[in-house]
PDB file of N, CA and C in Angstrom:
ATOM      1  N   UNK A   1       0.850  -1.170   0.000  1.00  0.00           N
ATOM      2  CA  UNK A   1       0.000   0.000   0.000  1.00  0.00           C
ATOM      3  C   UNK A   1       0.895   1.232   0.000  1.00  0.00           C
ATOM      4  N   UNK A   2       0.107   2.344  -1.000  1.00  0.00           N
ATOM      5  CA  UNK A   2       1.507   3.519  -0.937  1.00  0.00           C
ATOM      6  C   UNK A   2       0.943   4.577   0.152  1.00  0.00           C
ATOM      7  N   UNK A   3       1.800   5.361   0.319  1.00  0.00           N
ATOM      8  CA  UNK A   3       1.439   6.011   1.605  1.00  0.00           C
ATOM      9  C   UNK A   3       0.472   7.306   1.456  1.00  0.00           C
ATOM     10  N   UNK A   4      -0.022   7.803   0.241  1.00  0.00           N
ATOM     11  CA  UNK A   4      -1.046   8.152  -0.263  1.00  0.00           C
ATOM     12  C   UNK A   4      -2.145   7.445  -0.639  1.00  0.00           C
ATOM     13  N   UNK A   5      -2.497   6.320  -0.584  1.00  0.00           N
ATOM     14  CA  UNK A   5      -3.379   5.464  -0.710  1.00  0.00           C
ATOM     15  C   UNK A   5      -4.225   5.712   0.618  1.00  0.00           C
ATOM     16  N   UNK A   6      -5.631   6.004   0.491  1.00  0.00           N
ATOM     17  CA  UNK A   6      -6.286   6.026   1.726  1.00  0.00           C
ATOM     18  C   UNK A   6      -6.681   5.013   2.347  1.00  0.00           C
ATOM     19  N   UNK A   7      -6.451   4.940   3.661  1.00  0.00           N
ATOM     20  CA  UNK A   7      -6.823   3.771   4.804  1.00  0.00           C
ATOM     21  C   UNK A   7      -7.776   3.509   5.101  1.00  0.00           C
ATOM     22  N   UNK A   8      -8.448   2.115   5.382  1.00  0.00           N
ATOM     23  CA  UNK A   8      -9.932   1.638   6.090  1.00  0.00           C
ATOM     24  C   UNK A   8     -10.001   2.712   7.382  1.00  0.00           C
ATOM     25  N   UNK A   9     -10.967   2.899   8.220  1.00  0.00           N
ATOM     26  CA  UNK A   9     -11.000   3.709   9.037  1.00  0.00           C
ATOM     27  C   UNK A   9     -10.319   2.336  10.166  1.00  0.00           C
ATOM     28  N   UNK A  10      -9.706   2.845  10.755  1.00  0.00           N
ATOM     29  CA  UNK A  10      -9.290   2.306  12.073  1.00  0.00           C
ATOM     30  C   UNK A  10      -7.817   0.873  11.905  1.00  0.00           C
ATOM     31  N   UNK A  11      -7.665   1.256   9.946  1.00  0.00           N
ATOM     32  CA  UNK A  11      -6.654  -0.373   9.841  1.00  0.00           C
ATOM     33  C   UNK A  11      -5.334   0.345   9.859  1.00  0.00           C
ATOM     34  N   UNK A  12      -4.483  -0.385   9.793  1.00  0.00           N
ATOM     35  CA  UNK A  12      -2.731   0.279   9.410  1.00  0.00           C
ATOM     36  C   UNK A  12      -2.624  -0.899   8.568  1.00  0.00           C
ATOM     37  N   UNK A  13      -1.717  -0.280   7.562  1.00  0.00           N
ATOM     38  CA  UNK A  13      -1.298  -1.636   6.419  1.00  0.00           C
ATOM     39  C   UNK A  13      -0.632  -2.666   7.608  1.00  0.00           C
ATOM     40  N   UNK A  14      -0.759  -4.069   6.750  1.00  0.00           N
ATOM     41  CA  UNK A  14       0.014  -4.843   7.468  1.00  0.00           C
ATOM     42  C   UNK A  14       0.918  -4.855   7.915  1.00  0.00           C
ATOM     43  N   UNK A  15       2.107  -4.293   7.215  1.00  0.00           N
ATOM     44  CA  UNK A  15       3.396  -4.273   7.665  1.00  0.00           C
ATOM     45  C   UNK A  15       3.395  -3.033   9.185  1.00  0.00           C
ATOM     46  N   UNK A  16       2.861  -2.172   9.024  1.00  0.00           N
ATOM     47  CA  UNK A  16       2.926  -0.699  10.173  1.00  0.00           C
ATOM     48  C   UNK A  16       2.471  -1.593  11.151  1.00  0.00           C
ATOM     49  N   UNK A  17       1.373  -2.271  10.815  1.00  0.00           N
ATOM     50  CA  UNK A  17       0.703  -3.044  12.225  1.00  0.00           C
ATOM     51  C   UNK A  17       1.785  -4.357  12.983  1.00  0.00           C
ATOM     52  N   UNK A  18       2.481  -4.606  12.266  1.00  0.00           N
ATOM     53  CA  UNK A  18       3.600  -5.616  12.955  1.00  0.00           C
ATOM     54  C   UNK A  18       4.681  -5.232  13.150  1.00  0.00           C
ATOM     55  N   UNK A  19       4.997  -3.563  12.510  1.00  0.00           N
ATOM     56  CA  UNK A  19       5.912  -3.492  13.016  1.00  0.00           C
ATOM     57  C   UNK A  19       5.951  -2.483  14.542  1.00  0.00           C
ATOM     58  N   UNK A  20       4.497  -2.122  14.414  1.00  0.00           N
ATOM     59  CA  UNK A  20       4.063  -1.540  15.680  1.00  0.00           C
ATOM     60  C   UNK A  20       4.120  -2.372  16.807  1.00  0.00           C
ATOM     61  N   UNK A  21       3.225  -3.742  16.507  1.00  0.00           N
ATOM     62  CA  UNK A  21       2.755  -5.013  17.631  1.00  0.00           C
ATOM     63  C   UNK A  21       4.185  -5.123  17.768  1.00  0.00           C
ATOM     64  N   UNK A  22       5.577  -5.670  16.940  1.00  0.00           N
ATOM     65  CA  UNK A  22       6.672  -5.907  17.430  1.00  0.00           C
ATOM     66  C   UNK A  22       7.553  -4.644  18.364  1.00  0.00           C
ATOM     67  N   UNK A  23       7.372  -3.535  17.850  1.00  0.00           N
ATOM     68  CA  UNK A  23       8.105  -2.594  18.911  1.00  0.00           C
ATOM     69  C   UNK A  23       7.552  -2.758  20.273  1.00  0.00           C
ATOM     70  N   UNK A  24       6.249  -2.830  20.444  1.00  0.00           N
ATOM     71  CA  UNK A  24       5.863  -2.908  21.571  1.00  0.00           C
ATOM     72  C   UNK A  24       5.933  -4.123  22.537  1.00  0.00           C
ATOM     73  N   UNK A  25       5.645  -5.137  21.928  1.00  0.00           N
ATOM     74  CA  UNK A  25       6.299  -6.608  22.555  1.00  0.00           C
ATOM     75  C   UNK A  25       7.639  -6.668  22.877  1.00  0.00           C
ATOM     76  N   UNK A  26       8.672  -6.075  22.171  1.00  0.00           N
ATOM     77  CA  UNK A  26       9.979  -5.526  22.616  1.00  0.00           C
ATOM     78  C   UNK A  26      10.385  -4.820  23.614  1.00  0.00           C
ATOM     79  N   UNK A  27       9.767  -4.185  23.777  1.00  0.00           N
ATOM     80  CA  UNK A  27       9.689  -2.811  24.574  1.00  0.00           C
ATOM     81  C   UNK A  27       8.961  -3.600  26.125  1.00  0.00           C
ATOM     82  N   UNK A  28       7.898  -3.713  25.742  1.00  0.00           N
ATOM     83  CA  UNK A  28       7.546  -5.069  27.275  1.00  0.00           C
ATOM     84  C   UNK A  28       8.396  -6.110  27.824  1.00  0.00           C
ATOM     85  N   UNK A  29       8.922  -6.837  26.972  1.00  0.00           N
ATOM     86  CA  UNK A  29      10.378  -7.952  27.099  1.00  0.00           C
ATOM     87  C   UNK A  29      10.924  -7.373  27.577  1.00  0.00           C
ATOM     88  N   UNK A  30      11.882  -6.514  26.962  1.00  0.00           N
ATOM     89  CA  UNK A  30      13.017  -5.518  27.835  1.00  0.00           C
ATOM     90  C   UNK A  30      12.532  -5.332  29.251  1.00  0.00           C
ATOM     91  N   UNK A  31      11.239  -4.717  29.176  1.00  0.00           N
ATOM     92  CA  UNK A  31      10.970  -3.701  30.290  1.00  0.00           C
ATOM     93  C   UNK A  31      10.741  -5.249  31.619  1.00  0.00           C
ATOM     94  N   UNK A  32       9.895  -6.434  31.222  1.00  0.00           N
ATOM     95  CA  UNK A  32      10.144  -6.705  32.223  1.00  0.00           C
ATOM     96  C   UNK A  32      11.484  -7.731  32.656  1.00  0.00           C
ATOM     97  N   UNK A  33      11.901  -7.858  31.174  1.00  0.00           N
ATOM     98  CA  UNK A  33      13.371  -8.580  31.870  1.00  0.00           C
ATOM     99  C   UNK A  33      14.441  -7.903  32.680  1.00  0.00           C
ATOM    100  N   UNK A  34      14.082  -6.374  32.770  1.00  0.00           N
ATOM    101  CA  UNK A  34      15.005  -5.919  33.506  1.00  0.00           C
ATOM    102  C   UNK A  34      14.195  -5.808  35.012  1.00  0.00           C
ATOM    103  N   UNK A  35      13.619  -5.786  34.795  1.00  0.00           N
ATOM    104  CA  UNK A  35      12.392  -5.878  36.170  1.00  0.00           C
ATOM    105  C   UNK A  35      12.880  -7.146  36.971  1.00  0.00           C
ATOM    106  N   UNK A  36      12.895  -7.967  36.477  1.00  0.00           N
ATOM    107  CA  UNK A  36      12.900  -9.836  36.686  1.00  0.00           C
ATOM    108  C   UNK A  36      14.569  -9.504  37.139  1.00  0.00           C
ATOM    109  N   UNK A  37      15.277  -8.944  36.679  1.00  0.00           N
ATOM    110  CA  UNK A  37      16.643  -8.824  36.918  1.00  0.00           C
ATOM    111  C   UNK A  37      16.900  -8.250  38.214  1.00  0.00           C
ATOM    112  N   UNK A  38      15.997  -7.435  38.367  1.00  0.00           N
ATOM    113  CA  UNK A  38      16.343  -6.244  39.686  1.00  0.00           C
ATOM    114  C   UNK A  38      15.883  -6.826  40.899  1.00  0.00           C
ATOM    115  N   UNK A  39      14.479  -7.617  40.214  1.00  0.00           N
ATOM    116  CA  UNK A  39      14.024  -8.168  41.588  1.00  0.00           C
ATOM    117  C   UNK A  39      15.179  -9.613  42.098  1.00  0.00           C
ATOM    118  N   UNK A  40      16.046 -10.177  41.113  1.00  0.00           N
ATOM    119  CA  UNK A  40      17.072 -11.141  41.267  1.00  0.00           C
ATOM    120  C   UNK A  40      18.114 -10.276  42.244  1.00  0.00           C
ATOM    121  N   UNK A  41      18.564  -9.493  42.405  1.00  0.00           N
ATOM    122  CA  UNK A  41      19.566  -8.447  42.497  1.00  0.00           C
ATOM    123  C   UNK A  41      19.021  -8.004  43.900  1.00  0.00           C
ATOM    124  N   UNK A  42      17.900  -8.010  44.205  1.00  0.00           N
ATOM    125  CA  UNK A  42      17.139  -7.605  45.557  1.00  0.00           C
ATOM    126  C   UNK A  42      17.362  -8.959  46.357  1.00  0.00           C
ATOM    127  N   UNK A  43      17.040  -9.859  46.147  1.00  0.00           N
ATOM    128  CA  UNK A  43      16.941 -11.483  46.651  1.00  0.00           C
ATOM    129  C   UNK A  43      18.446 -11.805  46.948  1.00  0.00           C
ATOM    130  N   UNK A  44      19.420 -11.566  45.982  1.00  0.00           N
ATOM    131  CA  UNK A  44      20.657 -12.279  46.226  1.00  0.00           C
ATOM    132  C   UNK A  44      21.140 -10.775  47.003  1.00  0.00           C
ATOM    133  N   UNK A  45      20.808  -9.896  47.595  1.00  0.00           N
ATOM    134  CA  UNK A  45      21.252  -8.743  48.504  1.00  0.00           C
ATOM    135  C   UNK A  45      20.421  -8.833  50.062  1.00  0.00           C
ATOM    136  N   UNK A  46      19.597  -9.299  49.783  1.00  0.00           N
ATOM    137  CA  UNK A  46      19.075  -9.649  51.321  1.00  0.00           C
ATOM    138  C   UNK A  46      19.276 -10.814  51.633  1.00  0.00           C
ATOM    139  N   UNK A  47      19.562 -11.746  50.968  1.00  0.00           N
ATOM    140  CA  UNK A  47      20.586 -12.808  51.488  1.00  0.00           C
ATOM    141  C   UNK A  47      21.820 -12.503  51.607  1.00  0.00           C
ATOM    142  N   UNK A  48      22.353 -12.011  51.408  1.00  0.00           N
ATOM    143  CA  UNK A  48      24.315 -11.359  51.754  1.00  0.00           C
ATOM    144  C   UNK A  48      23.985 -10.857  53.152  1.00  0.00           C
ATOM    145  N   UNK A  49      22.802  -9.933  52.876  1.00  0.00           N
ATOM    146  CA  UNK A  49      22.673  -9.149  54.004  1.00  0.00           C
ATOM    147  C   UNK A  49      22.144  -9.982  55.804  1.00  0.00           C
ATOM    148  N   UNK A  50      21.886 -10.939  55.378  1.00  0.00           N
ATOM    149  CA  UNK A  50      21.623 -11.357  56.508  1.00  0.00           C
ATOM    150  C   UNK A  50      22.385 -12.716  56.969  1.00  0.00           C
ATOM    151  N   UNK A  51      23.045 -12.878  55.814  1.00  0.00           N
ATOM    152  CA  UNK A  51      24.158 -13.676  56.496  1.00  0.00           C
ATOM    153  C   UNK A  51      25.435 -13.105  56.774  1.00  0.00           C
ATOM    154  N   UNK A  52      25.618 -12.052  56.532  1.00  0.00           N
ATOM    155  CA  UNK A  52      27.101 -10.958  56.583  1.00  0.00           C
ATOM    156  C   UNK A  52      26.532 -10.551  57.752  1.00  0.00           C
ATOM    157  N   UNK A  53      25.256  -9.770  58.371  1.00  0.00           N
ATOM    158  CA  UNK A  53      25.594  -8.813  59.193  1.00  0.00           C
ATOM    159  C   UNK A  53      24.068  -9.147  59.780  1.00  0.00           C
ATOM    160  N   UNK A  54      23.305  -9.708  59.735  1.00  0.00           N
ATOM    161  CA  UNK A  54      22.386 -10.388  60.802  1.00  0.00           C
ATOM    162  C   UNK A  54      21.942  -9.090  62.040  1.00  0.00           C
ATOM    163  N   UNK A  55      21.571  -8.225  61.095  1.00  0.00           N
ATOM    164  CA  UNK A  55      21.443  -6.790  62.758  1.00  0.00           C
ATOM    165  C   UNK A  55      20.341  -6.294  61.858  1.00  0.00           C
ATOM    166  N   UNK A  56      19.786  -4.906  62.686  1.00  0.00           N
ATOM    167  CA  UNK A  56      18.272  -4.512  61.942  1.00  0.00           C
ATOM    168  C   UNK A  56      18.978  -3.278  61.740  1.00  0.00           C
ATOM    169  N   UNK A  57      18.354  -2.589  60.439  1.00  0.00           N
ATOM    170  CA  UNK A  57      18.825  -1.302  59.536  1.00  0.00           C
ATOM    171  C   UNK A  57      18.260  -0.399  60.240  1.00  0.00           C
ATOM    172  N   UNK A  58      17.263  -0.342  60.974  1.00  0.00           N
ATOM    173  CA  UNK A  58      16.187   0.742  61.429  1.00  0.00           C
ATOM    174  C   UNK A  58      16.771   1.681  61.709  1.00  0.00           C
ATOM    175  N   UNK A  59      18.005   1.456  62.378  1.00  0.00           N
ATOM    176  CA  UNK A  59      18.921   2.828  63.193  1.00  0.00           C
ATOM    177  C   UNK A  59      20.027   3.612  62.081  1.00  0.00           C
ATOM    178  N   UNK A  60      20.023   3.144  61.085  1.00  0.00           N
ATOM    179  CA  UNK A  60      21.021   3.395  60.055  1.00  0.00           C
ATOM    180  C   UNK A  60      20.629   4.747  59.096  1.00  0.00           C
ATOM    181  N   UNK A  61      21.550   5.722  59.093  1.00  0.00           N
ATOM    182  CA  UNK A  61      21.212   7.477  58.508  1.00  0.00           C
ATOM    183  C   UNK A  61      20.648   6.782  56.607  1.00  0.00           C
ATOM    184  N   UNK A  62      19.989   7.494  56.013  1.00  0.00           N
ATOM    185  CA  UNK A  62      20.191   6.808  54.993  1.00  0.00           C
ATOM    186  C   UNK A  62      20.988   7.853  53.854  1.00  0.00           C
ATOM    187  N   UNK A  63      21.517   7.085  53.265  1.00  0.00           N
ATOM    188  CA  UNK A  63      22.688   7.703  52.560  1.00  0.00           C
ATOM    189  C   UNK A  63      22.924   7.608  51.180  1.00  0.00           C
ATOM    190  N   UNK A  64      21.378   8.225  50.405  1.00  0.00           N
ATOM    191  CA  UNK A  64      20.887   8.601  49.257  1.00  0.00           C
ATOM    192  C   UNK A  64      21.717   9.723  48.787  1.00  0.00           C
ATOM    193  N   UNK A  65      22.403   9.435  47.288  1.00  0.00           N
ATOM    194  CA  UNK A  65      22.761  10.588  46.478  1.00  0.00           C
ATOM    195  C   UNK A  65      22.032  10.633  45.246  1.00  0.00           C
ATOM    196  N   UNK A  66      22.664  11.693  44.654  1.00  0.00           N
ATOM    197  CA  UNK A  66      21.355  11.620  42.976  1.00  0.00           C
ATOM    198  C   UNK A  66      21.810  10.728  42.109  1.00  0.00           C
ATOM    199  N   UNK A  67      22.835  10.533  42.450  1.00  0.00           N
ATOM    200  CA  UNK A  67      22.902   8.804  41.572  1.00  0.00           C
ATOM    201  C   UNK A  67      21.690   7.578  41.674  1.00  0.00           C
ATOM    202  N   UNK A  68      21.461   7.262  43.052  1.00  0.00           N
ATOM    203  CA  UNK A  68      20.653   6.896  43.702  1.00  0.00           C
ATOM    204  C   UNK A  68      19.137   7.396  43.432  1.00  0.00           C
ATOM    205  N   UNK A  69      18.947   8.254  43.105  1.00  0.00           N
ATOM    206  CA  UNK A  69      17.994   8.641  42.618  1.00  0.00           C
ATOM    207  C   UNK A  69      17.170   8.458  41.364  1.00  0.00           C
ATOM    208  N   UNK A  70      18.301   8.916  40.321  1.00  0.00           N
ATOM    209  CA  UNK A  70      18.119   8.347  39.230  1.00  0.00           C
ATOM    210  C   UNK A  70      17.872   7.292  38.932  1.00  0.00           C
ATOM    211  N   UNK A  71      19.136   6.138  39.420  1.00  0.00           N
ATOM    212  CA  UNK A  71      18.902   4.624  39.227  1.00  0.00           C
ATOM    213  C   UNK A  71      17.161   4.308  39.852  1.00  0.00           C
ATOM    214  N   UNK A  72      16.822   5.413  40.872  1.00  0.00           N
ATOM    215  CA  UNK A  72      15.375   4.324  41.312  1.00  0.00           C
ATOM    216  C   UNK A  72      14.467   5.112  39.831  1.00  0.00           C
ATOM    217  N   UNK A  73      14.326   6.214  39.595  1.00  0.00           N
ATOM    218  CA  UNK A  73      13.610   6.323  38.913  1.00  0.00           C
ATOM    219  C   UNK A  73      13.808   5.539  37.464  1.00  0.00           C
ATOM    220  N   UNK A  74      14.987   5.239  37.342  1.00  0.00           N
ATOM    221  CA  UNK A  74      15.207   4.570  35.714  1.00  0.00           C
ATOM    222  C   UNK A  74      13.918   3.223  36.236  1.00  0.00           C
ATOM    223  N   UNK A  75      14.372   2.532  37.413  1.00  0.00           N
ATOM    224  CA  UNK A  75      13.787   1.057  37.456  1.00  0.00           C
ATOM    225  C   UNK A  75      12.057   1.410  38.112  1.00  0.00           C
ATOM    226  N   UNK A  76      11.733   2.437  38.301  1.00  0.00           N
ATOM    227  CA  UNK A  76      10.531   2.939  38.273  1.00  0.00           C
ATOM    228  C   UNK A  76       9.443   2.817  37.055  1.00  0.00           C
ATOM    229  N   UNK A  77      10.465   3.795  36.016  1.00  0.00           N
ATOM    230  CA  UNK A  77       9.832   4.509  34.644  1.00  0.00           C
ATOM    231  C   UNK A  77       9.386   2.745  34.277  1.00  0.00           C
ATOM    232  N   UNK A  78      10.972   1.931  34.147  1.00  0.00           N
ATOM    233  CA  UNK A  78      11.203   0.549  33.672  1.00  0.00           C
ATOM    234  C   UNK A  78       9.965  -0.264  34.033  1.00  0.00           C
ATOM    235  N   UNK A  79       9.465  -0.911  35.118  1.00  0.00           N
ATOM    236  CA  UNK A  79       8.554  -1.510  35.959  1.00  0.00           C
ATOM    237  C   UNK A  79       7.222  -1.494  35.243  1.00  0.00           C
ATOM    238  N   UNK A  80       6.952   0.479  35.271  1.00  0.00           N
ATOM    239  CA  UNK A  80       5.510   0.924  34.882  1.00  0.00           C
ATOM    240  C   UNK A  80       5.558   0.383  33.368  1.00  0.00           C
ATOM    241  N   UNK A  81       6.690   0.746  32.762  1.00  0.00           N
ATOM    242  CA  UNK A  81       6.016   0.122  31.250  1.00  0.00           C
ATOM    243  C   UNK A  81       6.006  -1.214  31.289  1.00  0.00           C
ATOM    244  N   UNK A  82       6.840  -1.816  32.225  1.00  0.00           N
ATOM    245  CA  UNK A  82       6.314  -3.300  32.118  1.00  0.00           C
ATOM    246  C   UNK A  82       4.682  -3.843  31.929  1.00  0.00           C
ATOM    247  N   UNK A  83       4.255  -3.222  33.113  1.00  0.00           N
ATOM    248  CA  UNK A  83       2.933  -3.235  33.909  1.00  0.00           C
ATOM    249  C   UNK A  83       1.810  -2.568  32.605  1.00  0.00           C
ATOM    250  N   UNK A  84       2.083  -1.214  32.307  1.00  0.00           N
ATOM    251  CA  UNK A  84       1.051  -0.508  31.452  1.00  0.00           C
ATOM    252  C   UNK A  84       1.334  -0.612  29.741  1.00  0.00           C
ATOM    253  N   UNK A  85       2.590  -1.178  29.502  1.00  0.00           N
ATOM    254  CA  UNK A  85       2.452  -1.134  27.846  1.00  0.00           C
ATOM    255  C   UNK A  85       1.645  -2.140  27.214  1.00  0.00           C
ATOM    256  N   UNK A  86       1.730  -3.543  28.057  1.00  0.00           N
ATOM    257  CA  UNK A  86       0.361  -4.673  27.262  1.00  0.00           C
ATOM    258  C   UNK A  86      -0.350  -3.905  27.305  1.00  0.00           C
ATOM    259  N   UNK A  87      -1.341  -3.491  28.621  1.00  0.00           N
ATOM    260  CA  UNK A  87      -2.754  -2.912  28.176  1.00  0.00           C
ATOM    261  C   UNK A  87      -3.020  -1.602  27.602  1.00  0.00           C
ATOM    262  N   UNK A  88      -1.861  -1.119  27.527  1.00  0.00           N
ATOM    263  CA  UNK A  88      -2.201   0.061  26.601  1.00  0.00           C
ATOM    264  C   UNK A  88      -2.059  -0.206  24.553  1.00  0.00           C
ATOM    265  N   UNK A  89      -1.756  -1.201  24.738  1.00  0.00           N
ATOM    266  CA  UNK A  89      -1.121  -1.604  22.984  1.00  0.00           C
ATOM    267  C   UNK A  89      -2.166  -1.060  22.395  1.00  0.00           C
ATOM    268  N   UNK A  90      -3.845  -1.154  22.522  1.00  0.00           N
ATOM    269  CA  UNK A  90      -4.494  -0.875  21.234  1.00  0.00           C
ATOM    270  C   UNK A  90      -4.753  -0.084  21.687  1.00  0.00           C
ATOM    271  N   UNK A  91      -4.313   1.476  22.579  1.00  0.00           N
ATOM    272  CA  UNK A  91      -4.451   2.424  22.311  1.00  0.00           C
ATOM    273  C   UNK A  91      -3.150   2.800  21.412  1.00  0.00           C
ATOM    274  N   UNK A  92      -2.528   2.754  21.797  1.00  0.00           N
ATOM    275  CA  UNK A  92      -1.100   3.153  20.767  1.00  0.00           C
ATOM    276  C   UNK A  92      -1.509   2.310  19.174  1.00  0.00           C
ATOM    277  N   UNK A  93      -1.859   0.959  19.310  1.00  0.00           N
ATOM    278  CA  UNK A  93      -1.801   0.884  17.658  1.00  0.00           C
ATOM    279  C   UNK A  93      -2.850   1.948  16.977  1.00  0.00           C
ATOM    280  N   UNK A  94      -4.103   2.429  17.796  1.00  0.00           N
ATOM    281  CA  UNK A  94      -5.152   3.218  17.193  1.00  0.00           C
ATOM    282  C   UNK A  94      -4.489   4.580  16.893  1.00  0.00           C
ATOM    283  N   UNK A  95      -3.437   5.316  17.607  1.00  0.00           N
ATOM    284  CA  UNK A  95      -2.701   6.424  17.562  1.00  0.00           C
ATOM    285  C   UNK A  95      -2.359   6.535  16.197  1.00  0.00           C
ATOM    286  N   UNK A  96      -1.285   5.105  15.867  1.00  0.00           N
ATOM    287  CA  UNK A  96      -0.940   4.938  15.012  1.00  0.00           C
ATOM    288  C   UNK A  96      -1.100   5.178  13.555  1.00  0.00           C
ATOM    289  N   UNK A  97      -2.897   4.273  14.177  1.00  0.00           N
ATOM    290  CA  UNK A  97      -3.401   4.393  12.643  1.00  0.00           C
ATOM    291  C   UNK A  97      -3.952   6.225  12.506  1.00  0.00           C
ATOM    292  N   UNK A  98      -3.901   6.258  13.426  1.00  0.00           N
ATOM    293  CA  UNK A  98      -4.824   7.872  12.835  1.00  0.00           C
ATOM    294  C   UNK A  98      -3.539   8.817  12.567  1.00  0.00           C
ATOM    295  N   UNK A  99      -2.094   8.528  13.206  1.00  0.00           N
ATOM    296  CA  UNK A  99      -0.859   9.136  12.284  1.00  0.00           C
ATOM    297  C   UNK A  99      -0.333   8.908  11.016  1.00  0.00           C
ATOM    298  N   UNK A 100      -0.931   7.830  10.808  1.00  0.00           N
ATOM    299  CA  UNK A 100      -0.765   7.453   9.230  1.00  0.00           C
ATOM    300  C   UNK A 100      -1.703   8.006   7.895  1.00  0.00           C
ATOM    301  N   UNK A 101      -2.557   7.895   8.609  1.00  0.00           N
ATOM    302  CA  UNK A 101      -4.022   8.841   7.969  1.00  0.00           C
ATOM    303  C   UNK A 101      -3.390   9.944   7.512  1.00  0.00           C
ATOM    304  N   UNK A 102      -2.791  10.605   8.859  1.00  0.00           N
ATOM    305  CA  UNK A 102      -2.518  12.184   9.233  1.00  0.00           C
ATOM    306  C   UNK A 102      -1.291  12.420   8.293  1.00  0.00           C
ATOM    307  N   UNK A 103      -0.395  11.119   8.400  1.00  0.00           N
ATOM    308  CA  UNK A 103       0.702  11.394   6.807  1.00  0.00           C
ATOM    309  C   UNK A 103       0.095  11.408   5.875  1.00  0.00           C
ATOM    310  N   UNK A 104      -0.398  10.590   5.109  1.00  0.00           N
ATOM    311  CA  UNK A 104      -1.539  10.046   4.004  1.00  0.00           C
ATOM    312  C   UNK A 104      -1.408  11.683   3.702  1.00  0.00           C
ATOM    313  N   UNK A 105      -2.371  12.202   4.539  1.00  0.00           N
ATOM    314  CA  UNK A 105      -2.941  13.637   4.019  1.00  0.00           C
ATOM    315  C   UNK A 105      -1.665  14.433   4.124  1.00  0.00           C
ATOM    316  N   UNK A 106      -0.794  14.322   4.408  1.00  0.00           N
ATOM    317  CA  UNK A 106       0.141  15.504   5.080  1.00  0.00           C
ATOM    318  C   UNK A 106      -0.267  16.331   5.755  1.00  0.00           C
ATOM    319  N   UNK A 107      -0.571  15.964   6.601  1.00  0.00           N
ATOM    320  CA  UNK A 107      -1.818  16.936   7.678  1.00  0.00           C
ATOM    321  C   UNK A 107      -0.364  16.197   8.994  1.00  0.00           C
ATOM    322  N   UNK A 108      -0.505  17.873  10.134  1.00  0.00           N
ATOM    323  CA  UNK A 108       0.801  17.485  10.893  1.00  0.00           C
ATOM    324  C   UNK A 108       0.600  15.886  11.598  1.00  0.00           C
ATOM    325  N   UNK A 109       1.414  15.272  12.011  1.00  0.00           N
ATOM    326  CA  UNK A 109       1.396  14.105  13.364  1.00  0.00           C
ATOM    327  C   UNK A 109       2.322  14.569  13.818  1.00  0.00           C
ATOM    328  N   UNK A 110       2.443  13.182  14.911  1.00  0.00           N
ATOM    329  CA  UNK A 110       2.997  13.073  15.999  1.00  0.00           C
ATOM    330  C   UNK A 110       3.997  11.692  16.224  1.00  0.00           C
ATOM    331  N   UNK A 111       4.879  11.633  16.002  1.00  0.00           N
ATOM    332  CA  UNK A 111       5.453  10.228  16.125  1.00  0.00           C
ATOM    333  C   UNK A 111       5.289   9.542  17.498  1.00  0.00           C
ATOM    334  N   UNK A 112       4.662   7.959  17.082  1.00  0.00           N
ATOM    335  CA  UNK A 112       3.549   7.017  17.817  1.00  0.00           C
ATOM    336  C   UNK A 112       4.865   6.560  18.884  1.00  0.00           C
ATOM    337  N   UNK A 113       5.976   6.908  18.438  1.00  0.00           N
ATOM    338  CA  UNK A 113       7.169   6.613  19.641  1.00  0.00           C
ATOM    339  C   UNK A 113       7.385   7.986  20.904  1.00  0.00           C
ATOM    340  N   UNK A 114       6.858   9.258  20.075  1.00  0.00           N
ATOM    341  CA  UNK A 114       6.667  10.193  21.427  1.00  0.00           C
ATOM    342  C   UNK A 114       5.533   9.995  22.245  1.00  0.00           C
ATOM    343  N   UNK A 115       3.927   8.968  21.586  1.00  0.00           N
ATOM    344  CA  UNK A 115       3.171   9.036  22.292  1.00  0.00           C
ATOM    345  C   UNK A 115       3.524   7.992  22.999  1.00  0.00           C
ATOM    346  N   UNK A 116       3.977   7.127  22.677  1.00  0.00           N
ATOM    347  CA  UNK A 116       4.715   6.108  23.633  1.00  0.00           C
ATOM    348  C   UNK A 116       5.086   6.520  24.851  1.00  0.00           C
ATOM    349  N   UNK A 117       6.104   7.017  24.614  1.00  0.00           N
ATOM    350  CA  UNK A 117       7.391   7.628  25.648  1.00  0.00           C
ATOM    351  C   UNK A 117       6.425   8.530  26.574  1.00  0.00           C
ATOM    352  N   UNK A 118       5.355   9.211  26.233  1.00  0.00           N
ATOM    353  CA  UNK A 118       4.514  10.354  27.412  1.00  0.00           C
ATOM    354  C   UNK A 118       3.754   8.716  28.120  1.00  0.00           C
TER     355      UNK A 118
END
């Protein structure tokens, strides 16, 4: 299909539609294999921790920098798209199709990877 060719209401040619369904199945993989990783990384640290030093943290200053910060928000941002990109997929593929439309015509869009990313 050429990209002036007008669209069914609500379809994306085949190829846009798989290569949409595949970014996003990608993008979930990643998101929760690093998830699955961190929570590994939590497990093998509270086991160190309680066979190294067997005492309670409660009394301990905590000793957060913005490094620390960042890293939680990276595995934050990471987590949520785990959690919200399946059920959001057919809103994003519908985005999609109505940015393709919106090329079709040359009428402005929005690339379906910034609506992603918000």
């Amino acid at each position: 299909m050429k990209l002036d060719e007008p669209v069914a209401a609500g379809h994306l040619p085949r190829l846009d539609r798989i290569i949409v369904a595949g970014l996003l199945i990608l993008v979930a993989v990643l998101a929760w294999a690093f998830t699955i990783h961190q929570a590994i990384l939590m497990d093998e640290m509270e086991a160190a921790m309680w066979r190294d030093m067997n005492m309670s943290m409660n009394g301990m200053a905590p000793s957060w920098n913005a490094v620390d910060a960042v890293m939680l928000f990276v595995m934050w941002s990471t987590m949520m798209a785990a959690m919200m990109i399946p059920g959001a997929s057919p809103m994003i593929a519908a985005f999609a199709t109505i940015n393709h439309r919106r090329r079709a015509r040359a009428a402005p869009y929005v690339p379906t990877a910034a609506f992603l990313l918000g």
